[in-house]
Every structure is written in C-alpha cells, then in structure tokens.
C-alpha atoms as a PDB file:
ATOM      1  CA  UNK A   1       0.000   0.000   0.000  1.00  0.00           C
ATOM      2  CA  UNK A   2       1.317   3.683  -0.676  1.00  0.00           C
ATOM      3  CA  UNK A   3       0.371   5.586   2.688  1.00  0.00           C
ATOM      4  CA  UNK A   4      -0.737   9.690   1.694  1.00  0.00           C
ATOM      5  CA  UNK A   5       0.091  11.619   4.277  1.00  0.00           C
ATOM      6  CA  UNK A   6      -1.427  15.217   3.773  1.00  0.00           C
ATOM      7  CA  UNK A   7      -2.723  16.764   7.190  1.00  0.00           C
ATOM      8  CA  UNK A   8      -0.405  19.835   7.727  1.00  0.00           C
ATOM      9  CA  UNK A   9       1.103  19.256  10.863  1.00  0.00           C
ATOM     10  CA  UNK A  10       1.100  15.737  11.389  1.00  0.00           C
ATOM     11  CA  UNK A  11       2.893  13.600  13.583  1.00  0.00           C
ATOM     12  CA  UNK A  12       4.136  10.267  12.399  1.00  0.00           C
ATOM     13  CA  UNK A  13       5.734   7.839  14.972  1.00  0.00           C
ATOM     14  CA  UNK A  14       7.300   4.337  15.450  1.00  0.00           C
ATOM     15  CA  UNK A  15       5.070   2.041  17.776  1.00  0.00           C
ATOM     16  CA  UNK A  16       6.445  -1.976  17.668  1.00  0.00           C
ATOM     17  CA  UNK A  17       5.453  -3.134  14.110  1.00  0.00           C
ATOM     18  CA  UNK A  18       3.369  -0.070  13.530  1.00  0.00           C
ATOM     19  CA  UNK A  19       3.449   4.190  12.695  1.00  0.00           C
ATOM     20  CA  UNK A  20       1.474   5.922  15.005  1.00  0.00           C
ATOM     21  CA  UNK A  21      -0.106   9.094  13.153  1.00  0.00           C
ATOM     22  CA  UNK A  22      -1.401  11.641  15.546  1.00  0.00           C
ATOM     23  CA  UNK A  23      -2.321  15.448  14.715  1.00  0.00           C
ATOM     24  CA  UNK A  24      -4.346  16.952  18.422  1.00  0.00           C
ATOM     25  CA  UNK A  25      -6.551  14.200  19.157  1.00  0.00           C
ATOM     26  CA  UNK A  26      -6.854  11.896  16.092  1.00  0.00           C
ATOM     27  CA  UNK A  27      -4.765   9.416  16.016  1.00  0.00           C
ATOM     28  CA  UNK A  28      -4.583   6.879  13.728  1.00  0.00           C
ATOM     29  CA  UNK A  29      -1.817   3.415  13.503  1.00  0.00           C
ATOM     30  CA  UNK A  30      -0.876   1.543  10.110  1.00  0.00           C
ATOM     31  CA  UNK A  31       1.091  -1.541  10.059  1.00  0.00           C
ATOM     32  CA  UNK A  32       4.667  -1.348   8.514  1.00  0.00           C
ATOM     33  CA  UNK A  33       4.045  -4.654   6.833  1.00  0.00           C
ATOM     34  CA  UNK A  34       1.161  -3.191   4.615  1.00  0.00           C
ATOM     35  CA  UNK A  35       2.978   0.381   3.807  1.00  0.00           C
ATOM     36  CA  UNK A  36       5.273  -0.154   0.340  1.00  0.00           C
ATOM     37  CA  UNK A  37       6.249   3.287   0.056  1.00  0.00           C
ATOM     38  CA  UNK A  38       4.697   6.757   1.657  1.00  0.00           C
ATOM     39  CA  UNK A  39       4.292  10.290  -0.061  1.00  0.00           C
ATOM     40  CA  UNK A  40       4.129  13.348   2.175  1.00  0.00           C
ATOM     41  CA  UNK A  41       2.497  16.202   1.114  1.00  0.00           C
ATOM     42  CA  UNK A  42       3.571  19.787   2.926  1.00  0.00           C
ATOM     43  CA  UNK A  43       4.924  20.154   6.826  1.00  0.00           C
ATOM     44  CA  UNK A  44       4.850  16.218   8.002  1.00  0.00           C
ATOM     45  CA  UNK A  45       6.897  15.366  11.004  1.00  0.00           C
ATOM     46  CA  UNK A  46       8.658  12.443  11.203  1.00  0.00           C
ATOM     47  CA  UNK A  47      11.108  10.802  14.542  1.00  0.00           C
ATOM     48  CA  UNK A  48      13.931   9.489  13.725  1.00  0.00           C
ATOM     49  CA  UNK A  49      12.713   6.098  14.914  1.00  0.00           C
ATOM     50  CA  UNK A  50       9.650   5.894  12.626  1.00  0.00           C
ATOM     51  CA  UNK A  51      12.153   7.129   9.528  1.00  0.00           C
ATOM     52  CA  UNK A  52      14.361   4.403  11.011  1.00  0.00           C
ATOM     53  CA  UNK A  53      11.687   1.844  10.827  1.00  0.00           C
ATOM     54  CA  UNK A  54      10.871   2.776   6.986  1.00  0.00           C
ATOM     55  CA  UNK A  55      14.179   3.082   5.589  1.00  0.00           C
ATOM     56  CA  UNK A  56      15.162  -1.050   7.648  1.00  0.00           C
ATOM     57  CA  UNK A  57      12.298  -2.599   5.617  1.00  0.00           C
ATOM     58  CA  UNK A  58      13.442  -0.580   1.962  1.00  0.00           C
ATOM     59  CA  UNK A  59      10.199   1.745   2.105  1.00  0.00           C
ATOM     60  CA  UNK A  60      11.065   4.973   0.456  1.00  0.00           C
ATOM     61  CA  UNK A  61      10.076   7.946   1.620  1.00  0.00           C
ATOM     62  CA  UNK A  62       8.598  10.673  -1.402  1.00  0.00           C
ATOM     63  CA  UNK A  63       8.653  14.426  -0.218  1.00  0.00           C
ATOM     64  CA  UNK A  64       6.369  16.627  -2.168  1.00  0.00           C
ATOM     65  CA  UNK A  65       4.948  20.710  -1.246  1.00  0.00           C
ATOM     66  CA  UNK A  66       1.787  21.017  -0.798  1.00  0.00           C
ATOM     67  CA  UNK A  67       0.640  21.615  -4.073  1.00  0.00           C
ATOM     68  CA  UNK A  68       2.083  18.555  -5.282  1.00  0.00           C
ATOM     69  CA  UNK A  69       5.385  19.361  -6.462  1.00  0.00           C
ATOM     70  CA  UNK A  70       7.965  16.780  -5.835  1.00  0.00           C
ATOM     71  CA  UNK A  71      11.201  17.705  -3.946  1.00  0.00           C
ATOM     72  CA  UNK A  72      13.276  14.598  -2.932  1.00  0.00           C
ATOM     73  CA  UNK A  73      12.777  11.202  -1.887  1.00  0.00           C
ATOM     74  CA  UNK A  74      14.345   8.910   0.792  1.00  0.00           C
ATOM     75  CA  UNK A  75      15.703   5.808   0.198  1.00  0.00           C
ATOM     76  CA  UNK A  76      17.647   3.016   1.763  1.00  0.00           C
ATOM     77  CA  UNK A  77      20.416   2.156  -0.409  1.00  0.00           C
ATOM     78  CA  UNK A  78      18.899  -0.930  -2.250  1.00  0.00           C
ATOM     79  CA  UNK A  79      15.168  -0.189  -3.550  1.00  0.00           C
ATOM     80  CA  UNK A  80      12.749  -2.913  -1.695  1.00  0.00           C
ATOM     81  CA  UNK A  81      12.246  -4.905  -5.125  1.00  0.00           C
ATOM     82  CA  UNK A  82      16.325  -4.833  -5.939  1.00  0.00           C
ATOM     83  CA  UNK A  83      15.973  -8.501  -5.963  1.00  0.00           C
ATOM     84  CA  UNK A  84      12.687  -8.920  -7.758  1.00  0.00           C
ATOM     85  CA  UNK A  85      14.015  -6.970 -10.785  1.00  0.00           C
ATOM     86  CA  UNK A  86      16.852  -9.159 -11.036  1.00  0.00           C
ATOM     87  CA  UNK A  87      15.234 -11.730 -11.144  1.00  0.00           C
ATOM     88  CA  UNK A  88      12.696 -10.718 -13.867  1.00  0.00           C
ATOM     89  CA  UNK A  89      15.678  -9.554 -15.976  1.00  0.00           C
ATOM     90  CA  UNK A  90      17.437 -13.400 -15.846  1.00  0.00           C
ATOM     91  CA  UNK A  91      13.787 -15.059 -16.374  1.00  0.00           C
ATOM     92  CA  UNK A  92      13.786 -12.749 -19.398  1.00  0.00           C
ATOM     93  CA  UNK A  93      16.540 -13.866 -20.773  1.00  0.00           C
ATOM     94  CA  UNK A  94      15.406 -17.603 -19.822  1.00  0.00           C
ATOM     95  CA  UNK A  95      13.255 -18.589 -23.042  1.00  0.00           C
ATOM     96  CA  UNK A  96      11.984 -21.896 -21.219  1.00  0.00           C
ATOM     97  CA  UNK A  97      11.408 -19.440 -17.772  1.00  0.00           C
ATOM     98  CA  UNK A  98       9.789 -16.815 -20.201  1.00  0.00           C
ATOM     99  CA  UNK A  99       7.499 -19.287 -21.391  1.00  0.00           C
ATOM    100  CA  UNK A 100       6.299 -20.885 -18.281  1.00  0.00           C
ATOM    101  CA  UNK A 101       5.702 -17.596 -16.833  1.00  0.00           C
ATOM    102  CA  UNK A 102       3.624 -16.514 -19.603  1.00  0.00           C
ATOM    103  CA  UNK A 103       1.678 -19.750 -19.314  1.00  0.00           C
ATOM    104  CA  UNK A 104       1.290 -18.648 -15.505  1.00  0.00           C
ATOM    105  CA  UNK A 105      -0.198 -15.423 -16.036  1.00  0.00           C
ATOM    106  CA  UNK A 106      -2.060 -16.183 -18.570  1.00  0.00           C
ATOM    107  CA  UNK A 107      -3.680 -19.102 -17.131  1.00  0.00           C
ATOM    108  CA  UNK A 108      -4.326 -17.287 -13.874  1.00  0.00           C
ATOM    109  CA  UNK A 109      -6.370 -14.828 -15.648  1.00  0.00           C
ATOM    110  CA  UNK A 110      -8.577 -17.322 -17.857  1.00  0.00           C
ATOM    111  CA  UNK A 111      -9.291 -19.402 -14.603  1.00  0.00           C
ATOM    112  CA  UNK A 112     -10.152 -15.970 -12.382  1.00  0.00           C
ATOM    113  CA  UNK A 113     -12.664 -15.094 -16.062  1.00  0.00           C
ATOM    114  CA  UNK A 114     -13.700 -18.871 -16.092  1.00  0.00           C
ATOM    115  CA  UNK A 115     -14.782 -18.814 -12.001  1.00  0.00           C
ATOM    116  CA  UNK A 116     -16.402 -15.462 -11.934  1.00  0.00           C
ATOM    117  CA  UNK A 117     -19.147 -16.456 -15.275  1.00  0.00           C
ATOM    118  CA  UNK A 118     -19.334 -19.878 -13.134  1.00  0.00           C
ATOM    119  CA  UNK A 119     -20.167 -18.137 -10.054  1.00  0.00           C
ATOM    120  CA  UNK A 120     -22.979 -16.097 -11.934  1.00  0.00           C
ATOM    121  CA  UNK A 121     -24.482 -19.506 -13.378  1.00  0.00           C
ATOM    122  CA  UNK A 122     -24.574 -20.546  -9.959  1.00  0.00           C
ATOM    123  CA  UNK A 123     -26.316 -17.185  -8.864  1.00  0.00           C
ATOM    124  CA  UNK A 124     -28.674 -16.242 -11.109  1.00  0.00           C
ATOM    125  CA  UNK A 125     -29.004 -19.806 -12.979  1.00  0.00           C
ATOM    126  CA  UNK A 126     -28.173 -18.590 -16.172  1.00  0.00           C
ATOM    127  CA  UNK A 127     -27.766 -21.552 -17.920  1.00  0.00           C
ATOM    128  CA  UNK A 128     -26.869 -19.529 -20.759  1.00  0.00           C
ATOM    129  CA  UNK A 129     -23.319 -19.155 -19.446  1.00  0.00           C
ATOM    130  CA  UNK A 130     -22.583 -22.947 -20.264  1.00  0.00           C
ATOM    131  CA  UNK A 131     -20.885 -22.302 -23.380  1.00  0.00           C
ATOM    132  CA  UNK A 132     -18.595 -19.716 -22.681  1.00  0.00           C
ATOM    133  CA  UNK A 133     -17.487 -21.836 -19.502  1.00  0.00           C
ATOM    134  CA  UNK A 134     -17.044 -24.644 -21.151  1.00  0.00           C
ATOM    135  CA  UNK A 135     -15.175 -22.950 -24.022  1.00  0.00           C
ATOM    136  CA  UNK A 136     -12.949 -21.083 -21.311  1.00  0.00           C
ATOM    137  CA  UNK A 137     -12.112 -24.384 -19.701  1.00  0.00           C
ATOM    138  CA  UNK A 138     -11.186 -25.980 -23.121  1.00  0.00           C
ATOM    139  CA  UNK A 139      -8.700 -22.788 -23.545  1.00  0.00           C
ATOM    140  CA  UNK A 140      -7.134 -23.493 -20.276  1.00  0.00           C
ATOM    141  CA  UNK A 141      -6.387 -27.096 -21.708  1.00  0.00           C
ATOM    142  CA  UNK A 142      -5.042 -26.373 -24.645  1.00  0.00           C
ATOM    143  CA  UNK A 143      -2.610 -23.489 -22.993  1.00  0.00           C
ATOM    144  CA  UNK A 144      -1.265 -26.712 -20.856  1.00  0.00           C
ATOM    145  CA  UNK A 145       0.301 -27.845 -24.822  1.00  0.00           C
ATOM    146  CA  UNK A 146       1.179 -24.560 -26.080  1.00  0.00           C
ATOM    147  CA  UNK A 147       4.599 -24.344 -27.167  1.00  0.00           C
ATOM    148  CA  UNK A 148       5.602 -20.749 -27.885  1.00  0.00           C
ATOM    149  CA  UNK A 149       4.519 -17.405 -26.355  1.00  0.00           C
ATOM    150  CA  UNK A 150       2.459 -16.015 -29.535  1.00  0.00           C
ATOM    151  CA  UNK A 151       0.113 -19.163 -29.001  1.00  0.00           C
ATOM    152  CA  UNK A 152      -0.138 -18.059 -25.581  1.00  0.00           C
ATOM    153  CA  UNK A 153      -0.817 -14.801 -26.582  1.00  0.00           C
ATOM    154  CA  UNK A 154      -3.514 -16.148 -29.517  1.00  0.00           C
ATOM    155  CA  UNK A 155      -5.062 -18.107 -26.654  1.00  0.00           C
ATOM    156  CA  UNK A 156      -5.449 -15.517 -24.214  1.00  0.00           C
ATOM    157  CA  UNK A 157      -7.463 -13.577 -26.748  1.00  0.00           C
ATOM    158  CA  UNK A 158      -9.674 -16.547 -27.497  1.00  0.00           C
ATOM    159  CA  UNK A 159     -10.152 -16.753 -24.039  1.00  0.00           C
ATOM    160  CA  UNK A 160     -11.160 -13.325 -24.046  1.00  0.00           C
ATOM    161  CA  UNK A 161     -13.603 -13.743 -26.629  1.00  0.00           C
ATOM    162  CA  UNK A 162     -15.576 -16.017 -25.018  1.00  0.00           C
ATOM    163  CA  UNK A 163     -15.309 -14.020 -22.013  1.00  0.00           C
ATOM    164  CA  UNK A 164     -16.739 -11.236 -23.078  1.00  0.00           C
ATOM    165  CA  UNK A 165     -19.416 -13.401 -24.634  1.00  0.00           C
ATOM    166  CA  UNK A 166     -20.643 -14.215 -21.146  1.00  0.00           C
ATOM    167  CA  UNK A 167     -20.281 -10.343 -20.092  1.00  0.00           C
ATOM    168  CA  UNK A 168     -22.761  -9.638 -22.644  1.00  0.00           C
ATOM    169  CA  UNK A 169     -25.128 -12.653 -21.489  1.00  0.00           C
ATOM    170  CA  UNK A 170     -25.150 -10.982 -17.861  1.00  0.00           C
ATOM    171  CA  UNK A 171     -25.508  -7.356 -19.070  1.00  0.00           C
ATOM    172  CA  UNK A 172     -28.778  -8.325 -21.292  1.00  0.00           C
ATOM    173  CA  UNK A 173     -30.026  -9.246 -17.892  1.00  0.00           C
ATOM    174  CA  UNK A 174     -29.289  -5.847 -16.742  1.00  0.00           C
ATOM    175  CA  UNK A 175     -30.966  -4.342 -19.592  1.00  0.00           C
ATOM    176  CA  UNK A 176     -27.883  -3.568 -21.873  1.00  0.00           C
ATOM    177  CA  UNK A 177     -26.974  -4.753 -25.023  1.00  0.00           C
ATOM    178  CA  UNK A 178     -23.381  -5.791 -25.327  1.00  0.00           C
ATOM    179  CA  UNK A 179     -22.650  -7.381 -28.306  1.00  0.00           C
ATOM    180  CA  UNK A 180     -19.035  -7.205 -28.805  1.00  0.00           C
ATOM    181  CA  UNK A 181     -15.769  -4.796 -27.688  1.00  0.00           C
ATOM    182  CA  UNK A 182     -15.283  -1.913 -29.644  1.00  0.00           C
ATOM    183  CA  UNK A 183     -13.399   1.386 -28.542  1.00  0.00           C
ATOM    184  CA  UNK A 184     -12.548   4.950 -30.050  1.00  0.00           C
ATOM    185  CA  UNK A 185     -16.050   5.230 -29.793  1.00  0.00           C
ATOM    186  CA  UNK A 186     -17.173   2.695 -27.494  1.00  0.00           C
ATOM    187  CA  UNK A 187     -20.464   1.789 -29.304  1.00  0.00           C
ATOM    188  CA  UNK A 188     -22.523   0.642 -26.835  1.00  0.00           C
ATOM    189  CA  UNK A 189     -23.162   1.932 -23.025  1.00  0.00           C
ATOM    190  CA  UNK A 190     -21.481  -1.058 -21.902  1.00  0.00           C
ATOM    191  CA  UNK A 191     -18.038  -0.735 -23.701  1.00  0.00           C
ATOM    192  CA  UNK A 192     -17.089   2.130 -21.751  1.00  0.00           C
ATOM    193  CA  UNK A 193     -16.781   0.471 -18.975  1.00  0.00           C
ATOM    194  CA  UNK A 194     -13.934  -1.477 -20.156  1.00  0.00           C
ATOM    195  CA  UNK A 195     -11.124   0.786 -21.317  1.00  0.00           C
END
C-alpha cells in the first residue's frame, strides 16, 4: 500500500510493528508490513525512529509541497524490489522461464474469467453461461500444450472472446446490449466500462 500523508502538521511515529499518526486528538496506527512506500504532502513530522523503521524494511520515503510538487525522496540504499528486478531480468533472458511464466499469467487470468461467469451460473441460474465456460475451460487445456509465447498470446485472446461473450449474457439481464468490444467510440453503453 502507498500511505498519503497530507494533514499539515502531522505527527508520524514508530510504535512496535506499527506508525502511530497523531495530529491533536486523532490518532490513527498503520502496520509497517502493509505500507510499500509513503508520499508526504507539505509540513509532516517524522522521529527518527519511525524514519528508522521505513528506511530497515526498503520503504522509500517521497517528499512533495503542498501543491504537489515533488522535492526529494528517501531511500535506503537498495530499492525494496532490488531482488525482484533481477530476477525478472534473468527469467527474461530464460526462453523456457519466459514461457512458463507466460503460461502462468495467462492461465491465472482465464481461470479468475472462467470462475467469476461460473459463479454467476450458480447465482442467477443462467444456464446460458454454459458455453462460454465450457469454451474457457477448453482454452485453459489447450494453454497446458502450447509451445511458444504467440500461441499463448492467440489463446489468451480466445479466451477473451468467449469471455466477453458471457459479459454480454449478464448485461442483457441488466438491460444492456453488449454485443461485442469496440473502442474509439465505445459503441454501446457497456463498452465504456472497459477501457
């Protein structure tokens, strides 16, 4: 989480595991384990413990006036992610690592499409829904045997297709008519909502 601070006078402090924020009587404690960075906005004061705290678990601090101009940031001397990126940058070169992340990702989102249009069949009974379920399952097989990333990538947009097909079987039941994704115009009320 990225923790705003922007009450003028604010008082941020180091409790255990947590930063105490208190300006006169509100007070207010966030967990260091949820905060990934924090942005302070105008005349925020810190103690040395809680800036402590931040800069032991790689959280950088962003300092910006109060209008929103950026001035400086703090930061412990290896970013929090140092050894995330280096790892992305030797699965990248990895064409076997490449591939089986793709797979990954790409499979995580067909299953998260494939369980949300099942969970609406099981709400609303829509037995409608079977097809693009069953096609969405079928993709998920086939990505199992895919052997190259633009088959991974031509999957994924099959998967899509029938994705959207059950997003327009639900939004008839809303009253909209959604008949396929088009942008730059969106033709239909529905299309909008998916930039």
């Amino acid at each position: 989480m990225i923790l705003y601070l922007t009450e003028q006078g604010l008082k941020v402090s180091r409790e255990g595991e947590r930063l105490k924020l208190e300006i006169g009587q509100k007070k207010k404690e966030v967990r260091l384990a949820e905060v990934d960075q924090v942005v302070v906005f105008g005349r925020v004061n810190f103690t040395a413990p809680a800036l402590q705290a931040l800069l032991k678990r790689g959280i950088e601090v962003h300092f910006l006036t109060l209008s929103g101009k950026y001035l400086d940031k703090l930061s412990p001397p290896l970013g929090k992610n140092i050894e995330l990126r280096l790892s992305q940058f030797q699965s990248f070169h990895n064409l076997w690592k490449r591939l089986e992340l793709a797979r990954a990702f790409v499979h995580g989102k067909i299953h998260n499409q494939r369980e949300y249009l099942a969970r609406q069949k099981r709400r609303l009974g829509e037995t409608a829904l079977e097809g693009p379920i069953f096609h969405l399952k079928r993709v998920l097989t086939e990505l199992e045997k895919a052997k190259d990333i633009d088959e991974i990538l031509g999957l994924e947009g099959m998967a899509s297709r029938h994705y959207f097909e059950g997003l327009g079987i639900l939004s008839k039941r809303s009253g909209f008519e959604f008949r396929e994704r088009t942008r730059r115009p969106p033709r239909d009320p529905v299309n909008p909502c998916f930039p």
